[in-house]
Protein backbone atom coordinates (compact mmCIF):
# COMPACT_ATOMS: atom_id res chain seq x y z
CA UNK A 1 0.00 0.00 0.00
CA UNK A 2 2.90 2.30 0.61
CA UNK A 3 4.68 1.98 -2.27
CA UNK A 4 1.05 2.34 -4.05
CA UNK A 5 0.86 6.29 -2.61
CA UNK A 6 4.54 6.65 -3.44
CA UNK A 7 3.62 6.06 -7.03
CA UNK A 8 0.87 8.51 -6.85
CA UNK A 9 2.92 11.28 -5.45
CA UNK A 10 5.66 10.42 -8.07
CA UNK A 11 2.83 10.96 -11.07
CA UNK A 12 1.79 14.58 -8.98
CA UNK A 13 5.36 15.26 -9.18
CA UNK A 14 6.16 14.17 -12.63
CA UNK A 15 3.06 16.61 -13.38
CA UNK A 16 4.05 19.55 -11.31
CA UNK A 17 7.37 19.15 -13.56
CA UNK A 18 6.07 20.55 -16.53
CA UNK A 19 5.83 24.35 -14.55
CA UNK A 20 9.59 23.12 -13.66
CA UNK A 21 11.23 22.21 -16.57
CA UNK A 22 14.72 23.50 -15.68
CA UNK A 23 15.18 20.82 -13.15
CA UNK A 24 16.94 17.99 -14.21
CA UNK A 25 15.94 15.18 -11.47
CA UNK A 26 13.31 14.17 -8.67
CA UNK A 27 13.59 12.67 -5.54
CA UNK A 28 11.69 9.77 -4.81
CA UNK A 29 12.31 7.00 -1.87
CA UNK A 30 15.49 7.95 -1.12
CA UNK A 31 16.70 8.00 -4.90
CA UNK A 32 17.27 10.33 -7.60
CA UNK A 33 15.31 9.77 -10.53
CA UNK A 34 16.57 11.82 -13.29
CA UNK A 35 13.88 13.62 -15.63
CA UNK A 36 14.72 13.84 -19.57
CA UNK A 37 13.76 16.85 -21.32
CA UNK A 38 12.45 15.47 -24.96
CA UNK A 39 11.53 19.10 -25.90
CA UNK A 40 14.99 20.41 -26.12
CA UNK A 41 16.01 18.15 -28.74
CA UNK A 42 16.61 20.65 -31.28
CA UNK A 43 19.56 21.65 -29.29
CA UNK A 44 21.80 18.83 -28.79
CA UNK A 45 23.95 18.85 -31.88
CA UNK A 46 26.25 16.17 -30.75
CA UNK A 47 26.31 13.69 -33.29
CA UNK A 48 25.55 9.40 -32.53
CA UNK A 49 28.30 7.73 -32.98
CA UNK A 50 28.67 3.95 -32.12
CA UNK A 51 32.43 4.55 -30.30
CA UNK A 52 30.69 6.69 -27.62
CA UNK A 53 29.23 3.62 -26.55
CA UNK A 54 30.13 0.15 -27.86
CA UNK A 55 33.59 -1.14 -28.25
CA UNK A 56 32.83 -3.71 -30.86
CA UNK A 57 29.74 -4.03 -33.67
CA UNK A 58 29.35 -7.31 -35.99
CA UNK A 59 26.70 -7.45 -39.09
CA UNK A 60 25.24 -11.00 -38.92
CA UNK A 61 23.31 -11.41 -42.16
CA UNK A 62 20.55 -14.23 -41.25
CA UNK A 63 20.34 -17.24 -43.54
CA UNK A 64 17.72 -17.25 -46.76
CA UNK A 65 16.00 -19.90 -47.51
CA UNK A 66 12.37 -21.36 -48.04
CA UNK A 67 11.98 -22.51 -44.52
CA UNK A 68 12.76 -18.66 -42.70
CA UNK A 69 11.97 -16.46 -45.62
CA UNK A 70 11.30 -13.30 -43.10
CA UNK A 71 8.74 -10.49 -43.43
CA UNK A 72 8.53 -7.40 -41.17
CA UNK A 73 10.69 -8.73 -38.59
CA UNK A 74 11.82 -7.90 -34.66
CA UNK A 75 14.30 -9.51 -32.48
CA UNK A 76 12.39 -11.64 -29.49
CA UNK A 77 15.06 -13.24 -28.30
CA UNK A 78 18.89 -13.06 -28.31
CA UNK A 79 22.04 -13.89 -26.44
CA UNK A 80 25.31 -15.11 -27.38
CA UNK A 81 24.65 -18.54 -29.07
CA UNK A 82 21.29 -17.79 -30.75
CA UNK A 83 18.80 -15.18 -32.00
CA UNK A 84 14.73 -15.83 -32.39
CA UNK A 85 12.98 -13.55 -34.71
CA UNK A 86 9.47 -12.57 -34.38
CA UNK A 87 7.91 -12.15 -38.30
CA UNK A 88 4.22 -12.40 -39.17
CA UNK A 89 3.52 -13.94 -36.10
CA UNK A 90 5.99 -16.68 -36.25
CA UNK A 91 9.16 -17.43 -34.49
CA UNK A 92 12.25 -18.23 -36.01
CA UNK A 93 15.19 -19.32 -34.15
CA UNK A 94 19.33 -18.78 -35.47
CA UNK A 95 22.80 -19.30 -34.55
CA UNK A 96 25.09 -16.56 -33.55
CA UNK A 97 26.21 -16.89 -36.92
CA UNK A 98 23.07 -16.50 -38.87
CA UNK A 99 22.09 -20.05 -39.07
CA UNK A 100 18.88 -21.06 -39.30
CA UNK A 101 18.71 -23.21 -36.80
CA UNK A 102 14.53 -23.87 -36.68
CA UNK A 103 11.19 -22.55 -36.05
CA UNK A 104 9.50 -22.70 -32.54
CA UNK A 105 6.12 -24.20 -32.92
CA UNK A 106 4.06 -22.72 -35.41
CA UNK A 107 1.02 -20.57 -36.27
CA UNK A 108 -2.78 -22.13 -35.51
CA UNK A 109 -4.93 -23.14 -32.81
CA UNK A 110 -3.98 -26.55 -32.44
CA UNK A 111 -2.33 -28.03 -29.95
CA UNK A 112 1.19 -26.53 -29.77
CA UNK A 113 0.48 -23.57 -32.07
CA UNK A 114 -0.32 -20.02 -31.62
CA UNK A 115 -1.91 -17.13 -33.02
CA UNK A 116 0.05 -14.11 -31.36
CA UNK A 117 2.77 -14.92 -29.85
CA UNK A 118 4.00 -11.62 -27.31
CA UNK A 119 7.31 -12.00 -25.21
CA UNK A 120 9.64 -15.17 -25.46
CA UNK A 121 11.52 -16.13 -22.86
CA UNK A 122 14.19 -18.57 -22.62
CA UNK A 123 14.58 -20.39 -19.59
CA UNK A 124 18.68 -21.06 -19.14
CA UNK A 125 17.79 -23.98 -16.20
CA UNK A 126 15.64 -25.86 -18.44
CA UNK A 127 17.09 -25.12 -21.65
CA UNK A 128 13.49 -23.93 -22.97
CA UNK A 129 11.44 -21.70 -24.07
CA UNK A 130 8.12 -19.91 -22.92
CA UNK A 131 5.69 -18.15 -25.34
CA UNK A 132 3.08 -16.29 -23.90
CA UNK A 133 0.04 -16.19 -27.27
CA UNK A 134 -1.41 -12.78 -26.55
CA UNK A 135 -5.01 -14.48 -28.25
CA UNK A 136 -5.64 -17.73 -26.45
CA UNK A 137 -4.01 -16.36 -22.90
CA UNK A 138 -1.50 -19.32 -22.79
CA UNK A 139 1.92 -20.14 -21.76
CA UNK A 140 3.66 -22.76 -24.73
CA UNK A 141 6.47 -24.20 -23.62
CA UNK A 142 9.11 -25.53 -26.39
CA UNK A 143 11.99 -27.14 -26.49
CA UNK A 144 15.23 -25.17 -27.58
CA UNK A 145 15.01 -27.20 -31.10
CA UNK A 146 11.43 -25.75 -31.37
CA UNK A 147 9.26 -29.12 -29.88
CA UNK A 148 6.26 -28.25 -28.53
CA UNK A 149 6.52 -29.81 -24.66
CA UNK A 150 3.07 -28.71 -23.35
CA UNK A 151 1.09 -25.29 -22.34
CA UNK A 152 0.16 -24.02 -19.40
CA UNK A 153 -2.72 -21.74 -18.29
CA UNK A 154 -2.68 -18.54 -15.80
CA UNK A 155 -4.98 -17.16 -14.32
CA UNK A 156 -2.77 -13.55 -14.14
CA UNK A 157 -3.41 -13.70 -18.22
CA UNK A 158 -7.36 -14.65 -18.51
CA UNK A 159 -8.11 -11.03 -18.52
CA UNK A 160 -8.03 -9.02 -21.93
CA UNK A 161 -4.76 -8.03 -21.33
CA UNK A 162 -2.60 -6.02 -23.91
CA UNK A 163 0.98 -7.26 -23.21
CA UNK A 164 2.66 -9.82 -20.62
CA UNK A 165 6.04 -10.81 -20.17
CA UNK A 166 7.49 -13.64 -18.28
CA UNK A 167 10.56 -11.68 -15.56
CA UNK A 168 11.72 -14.31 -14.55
CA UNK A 169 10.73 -18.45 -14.68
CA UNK A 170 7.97 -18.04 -12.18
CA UNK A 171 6.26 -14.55 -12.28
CA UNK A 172 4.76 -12.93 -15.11
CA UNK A 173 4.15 -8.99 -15.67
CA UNK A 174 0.60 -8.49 -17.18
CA UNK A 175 -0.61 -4.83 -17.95
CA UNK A 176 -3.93 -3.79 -19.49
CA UNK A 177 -6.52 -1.34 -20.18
CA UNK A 178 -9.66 -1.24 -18.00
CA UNK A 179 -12.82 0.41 -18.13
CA UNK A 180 -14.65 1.50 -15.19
CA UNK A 181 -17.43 -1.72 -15.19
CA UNK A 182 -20.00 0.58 -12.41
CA UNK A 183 -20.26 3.51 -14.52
CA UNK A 184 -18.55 3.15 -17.66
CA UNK A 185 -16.52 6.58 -16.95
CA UNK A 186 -12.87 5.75 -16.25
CA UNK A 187 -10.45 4.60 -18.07
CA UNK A 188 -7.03 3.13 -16.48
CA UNK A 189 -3.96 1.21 -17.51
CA UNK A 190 -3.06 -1.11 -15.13
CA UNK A 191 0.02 -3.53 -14.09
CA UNK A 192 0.35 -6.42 -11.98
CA UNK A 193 3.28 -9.01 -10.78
CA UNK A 194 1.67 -12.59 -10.74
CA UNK A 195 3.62 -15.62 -9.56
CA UNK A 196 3.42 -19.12 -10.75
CA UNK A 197 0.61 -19.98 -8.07
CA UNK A 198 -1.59 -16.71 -9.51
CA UNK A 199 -0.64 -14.86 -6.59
CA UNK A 200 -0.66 -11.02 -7.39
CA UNK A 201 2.72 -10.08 -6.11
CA UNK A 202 2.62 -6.08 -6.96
CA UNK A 203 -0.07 -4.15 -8.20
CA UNK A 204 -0.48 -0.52 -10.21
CA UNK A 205 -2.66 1.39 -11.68
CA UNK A 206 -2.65 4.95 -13.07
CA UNK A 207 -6.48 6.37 -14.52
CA UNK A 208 -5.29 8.74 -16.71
CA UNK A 209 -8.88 9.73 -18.77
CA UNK A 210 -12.04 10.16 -16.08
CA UNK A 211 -14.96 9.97 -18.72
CA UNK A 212 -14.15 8.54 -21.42
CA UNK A 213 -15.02 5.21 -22.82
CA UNK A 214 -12.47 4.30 -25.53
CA UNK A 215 -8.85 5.08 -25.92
CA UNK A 216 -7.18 4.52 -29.88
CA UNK A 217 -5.50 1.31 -29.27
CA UNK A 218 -2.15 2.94 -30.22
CA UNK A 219 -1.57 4.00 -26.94
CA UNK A 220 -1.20 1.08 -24.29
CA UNK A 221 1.28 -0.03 -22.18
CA UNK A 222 4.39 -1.30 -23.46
CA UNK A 223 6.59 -3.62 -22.08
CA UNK A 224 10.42 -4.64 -22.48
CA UNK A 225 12.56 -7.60 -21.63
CA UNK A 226 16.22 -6.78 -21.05
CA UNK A 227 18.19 -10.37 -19.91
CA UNK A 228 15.76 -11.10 -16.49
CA UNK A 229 15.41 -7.23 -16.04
CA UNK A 230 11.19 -5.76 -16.69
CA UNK A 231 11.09 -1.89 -18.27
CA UNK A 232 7.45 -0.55 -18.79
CA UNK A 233 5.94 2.60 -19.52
CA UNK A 234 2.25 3.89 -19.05
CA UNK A 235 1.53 6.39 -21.80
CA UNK A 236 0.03 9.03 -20.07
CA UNK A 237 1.81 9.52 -16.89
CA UNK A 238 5.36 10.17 -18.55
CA UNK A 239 7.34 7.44 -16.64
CA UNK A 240 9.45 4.46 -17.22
CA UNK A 241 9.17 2.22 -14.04
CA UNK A 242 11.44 -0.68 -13.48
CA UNK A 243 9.50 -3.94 -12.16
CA UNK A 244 10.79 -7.14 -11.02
CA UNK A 245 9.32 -9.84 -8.48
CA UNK A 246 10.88 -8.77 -5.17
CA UNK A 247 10.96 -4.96 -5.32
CA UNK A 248 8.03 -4.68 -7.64
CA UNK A 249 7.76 -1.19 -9.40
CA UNK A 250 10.02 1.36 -9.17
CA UNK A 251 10.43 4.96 -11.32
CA UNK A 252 13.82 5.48 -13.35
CA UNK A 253 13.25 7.92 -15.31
CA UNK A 254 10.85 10.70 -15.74
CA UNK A 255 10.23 12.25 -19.65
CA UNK A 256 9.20 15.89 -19.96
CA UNK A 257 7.45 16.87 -22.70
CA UNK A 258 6.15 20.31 -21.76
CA UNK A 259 3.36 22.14 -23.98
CA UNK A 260 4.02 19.20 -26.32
CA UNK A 261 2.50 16.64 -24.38
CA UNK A 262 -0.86 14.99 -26.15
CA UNK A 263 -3.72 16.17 -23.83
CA UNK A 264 -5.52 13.42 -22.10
CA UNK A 265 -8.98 15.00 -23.43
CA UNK A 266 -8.18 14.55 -26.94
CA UNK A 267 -6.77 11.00 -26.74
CA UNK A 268 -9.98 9.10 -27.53
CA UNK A 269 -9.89 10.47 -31.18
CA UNK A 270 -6.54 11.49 -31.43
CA UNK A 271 -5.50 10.32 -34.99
CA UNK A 272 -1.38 10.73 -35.89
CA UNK A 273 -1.93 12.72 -38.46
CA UNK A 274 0.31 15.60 -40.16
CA UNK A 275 -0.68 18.25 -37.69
CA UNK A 276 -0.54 16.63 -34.51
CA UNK A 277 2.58 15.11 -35.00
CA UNK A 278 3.86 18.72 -35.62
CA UNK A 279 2.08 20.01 -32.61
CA UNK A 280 2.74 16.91 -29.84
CA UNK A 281 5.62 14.65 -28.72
CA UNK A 282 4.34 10.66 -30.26
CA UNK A 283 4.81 7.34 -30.14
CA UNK A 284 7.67 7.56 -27.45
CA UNK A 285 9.75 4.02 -27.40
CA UNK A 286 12.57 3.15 -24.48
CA UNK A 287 14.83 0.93 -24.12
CA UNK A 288 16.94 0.62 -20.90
CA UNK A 289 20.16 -0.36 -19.93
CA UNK A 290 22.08 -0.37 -16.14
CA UNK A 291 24.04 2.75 -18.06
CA UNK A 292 21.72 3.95 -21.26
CA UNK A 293 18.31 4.58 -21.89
CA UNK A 294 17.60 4.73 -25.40
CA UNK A 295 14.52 6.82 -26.64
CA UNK A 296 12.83 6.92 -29.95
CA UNK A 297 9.79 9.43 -30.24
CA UNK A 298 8.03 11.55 -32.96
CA UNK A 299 8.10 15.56 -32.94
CA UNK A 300 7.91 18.63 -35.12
CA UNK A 301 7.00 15.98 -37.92
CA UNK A 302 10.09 14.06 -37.35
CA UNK A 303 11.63 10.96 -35.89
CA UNK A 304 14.17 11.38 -33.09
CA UNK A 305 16.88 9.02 -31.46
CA UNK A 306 18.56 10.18 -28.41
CA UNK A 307 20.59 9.18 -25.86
CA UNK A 308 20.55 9.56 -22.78
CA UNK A 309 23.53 8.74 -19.65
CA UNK A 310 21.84 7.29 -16.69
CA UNK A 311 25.28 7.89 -15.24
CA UNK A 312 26.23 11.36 -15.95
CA UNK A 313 22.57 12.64 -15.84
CA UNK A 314 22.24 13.64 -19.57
CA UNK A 315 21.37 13.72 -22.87
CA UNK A 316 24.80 12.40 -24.93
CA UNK A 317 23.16 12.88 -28.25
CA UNK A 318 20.34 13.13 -31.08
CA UNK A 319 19.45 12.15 -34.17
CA UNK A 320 16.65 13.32 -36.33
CA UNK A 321 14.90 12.12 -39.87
CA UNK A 322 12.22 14.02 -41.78
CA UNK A 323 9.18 12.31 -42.59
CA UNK A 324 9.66 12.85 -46.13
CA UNK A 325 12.80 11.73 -46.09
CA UNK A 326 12.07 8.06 -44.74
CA UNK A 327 13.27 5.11 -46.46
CA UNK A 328 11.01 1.41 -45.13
CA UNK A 329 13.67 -1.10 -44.55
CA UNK A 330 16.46 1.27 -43.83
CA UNK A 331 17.39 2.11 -40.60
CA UNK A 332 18.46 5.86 -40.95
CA UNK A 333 18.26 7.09 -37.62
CA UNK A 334 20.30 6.63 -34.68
CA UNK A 335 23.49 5.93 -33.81
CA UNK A 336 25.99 5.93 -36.88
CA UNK A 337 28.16 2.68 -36.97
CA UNK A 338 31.52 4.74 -37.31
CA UNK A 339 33.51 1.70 -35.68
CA UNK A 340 33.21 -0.67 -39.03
CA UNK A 341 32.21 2.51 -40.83
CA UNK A 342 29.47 0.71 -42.65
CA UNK A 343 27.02 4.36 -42.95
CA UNK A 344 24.77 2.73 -41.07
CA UNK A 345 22.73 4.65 -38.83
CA UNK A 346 20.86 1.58 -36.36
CA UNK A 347 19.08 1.91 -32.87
CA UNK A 348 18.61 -0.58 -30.26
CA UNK A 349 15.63 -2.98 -30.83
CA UNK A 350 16.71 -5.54 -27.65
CA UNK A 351 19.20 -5.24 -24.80
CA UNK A 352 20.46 -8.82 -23.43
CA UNK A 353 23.12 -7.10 -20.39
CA UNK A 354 25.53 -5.22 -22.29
CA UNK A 355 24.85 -6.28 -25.66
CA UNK A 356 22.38 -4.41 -27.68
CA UNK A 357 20.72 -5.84 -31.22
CA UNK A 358 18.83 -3.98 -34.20
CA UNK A 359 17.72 -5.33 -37.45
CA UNK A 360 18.52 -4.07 -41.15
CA UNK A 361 17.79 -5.26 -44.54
CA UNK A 362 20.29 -2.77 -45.72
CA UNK A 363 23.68 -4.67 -47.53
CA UNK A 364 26.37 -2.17 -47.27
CA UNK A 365 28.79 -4.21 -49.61
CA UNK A 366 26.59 -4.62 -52.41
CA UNK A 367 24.57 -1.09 -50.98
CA UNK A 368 21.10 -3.29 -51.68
CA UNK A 369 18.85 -4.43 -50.36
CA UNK A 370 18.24 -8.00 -48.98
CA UNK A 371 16.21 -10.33 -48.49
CA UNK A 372 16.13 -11.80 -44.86
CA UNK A 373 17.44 -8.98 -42.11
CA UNK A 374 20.97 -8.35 -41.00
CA UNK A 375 21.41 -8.22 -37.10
CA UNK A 376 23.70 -5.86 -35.65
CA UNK A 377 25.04 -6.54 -32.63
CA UNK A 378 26.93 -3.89 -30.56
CA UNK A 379 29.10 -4.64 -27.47
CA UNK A 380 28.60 -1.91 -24.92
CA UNK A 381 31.56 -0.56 -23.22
């Protein structure tokens, strides 16, 4: 219950910075929680470059043929001996070298298939992995060479829940959007902690639109797995909590977006069109590390990338792309590989400890483009 308040304070706080924009942190239970400004973008003109943070990238172009031929694709897994890709709701497993190795399960409703399959985690005990399906609320598990073993069903995951993600073999994180059930007027997003017995471990919520009765879909909760550590953000409240089974959720950084910020009142039918992206801060995306949290957002009818030191307290440096000038398949924001000096511009997608991964279907050899993704990996410092 206390750390409940504690949260609620923190979201008065968060909202009594945007009168307070000069200061750069918070205090909150002891610890300082630093607060990044996303509307002063325009003025960091230090440039991305992959030696301010990684000490070694590789380009591991992943194997083509008709078993894994790959469409829009994202990195579910990875560590150091193999990578699972996520495309068109199908999960494909390869080596560290690009491999392909085999797929894990497959698409259906039949026993041992799925329809949506959210977070993947791979259990290093059991040598195995566990697929939550977002549409039949189930746990598959699989071996590593992609045989289905058996599912399980939670309780924590019955509920129309947007996204869940195993944190570690025996809790899940489950967050979702509610509506008020006694008078249809409040809409909330809310998180919980649920061990393997269906115990709620931690709870949150944060009702961030009193009357209304929809919210576009766009703008939920979103989750991310870094290597046994749990990074979510609510959309309204401005705040990426940390949440894990013993300490459950904790702030770590708080995101300012002044005047900029999408008003809760117009959410319902707030459509990304030309205007508002040039009027409010969009479609903000984090990824965290123990030293970097990397943000992706949409402003002034442009993408950003910046970085910012978790360490040092600031912002280490931006990148920004034009609408007009965006390529699909090429990855032209970010941080600029100028350690192989490839020209590649690439942004974290997945964080497993201190190795980062991004996907492009740019060849810089033959400058085409190909087929099946390249993953880069970077080695953080």
């Amino acid at each position: 219950m206390r750390l409940f308040y504690n949260l609620i304070i923190l979201v008065v706080i968060c909202c009594n910075c945007n009168n307070e924009n000069k200061k750069k942190y918070i205090s909150y239970d002891n610890n300082t929680i630093p607060i990044i400004d996303l509307t002063t973008t325009d003025n960091v003109t230090t440039e991305l470059k992959a030696t301010s943070f990684f000490s070694k990238i590789s380009y591991i172009p992943l194997e083509t043929t008709n078993d894994c031929l790959l469409g829009q694709s994202q990195i579910s897994y990875a560590d150091s001996t193999q990578i699972v890709i996520l495309s068109e709701s199908e999960l494909f497993r390869f080596s560290n070298k690009g491999l392909f190795l085999n797929k894990i399960g497959n698409k259906g409703r039949g026993p041992g298939e799925y329809l949506h399959p959210s977070n993947v985690f791979f259990d290093n005990e059991k040598l195995l992995f566990r697929v939550i399906d977002l549409q039949s609320k189930r746990t598959l598990l699989f071996s590593s060479n992609g045989k289905f073993i058996k599912d399980e069903k939670f309780k924590s995951i019955e509920k129309n829940r947007f996204e869940y993600s195993y944190i570690d073999t025996k809790n899940i994180l489950a967050s979702f959007r509610s509506v008020n059930k006694i008078n249809n007027e409040e809409v909330r997003d809310e998180m919980y902690i649920f061990n393997e017995n269906n115990d709620t471990l931690f709870s949150y919520y944060d009702t961030f639109m009193p009357g209304a009765k929809k919210v576009s879909f766009f703008y939920y909760p979103s989750i991310q797995h870094s290597y046994f550590k749990i990074f979510v953000k609510l959309p309204f409240n401005d705040t990426i909590y940390s949440a894990d089974s013993k300490n459950g959720f904790s702030p770590v950084a708080v995101l300012y977006c002044g005047t900029e910020k999408i008003p809760r009142h117009i959410a319902e039918d707030f459509s990304l069109n030309k205007q508002n992206r040039e009027k409010y801060i969009t479609d903000i995306s984090s990824l965290v590390s123990d030293r970097y949290i990397f943000l992706s957002f949409y402003r002034k009818n442009a993408k950003y990338s910046i970085v910012f030191d978790r360490e040092k307290n600031i912002v280490l440096g931006a990148d920004k792309l034009l609408f007009e000038n965006f390529i699909p398949k090429f990855r032209q924001i970010g941080i600029n590989d100028d350690i192989e000096k490839t020209d590649i511009n690439f942004f974290p997608q997945y964080i497993n400890d201190k190795t980062v991964y991004d996907l492009t279907y740019y060849n810089f050899k033959s400058q085409t483009v190909n087929d099946n993704p390249t993953v880069i990996i970077g080695h953080m410092r």
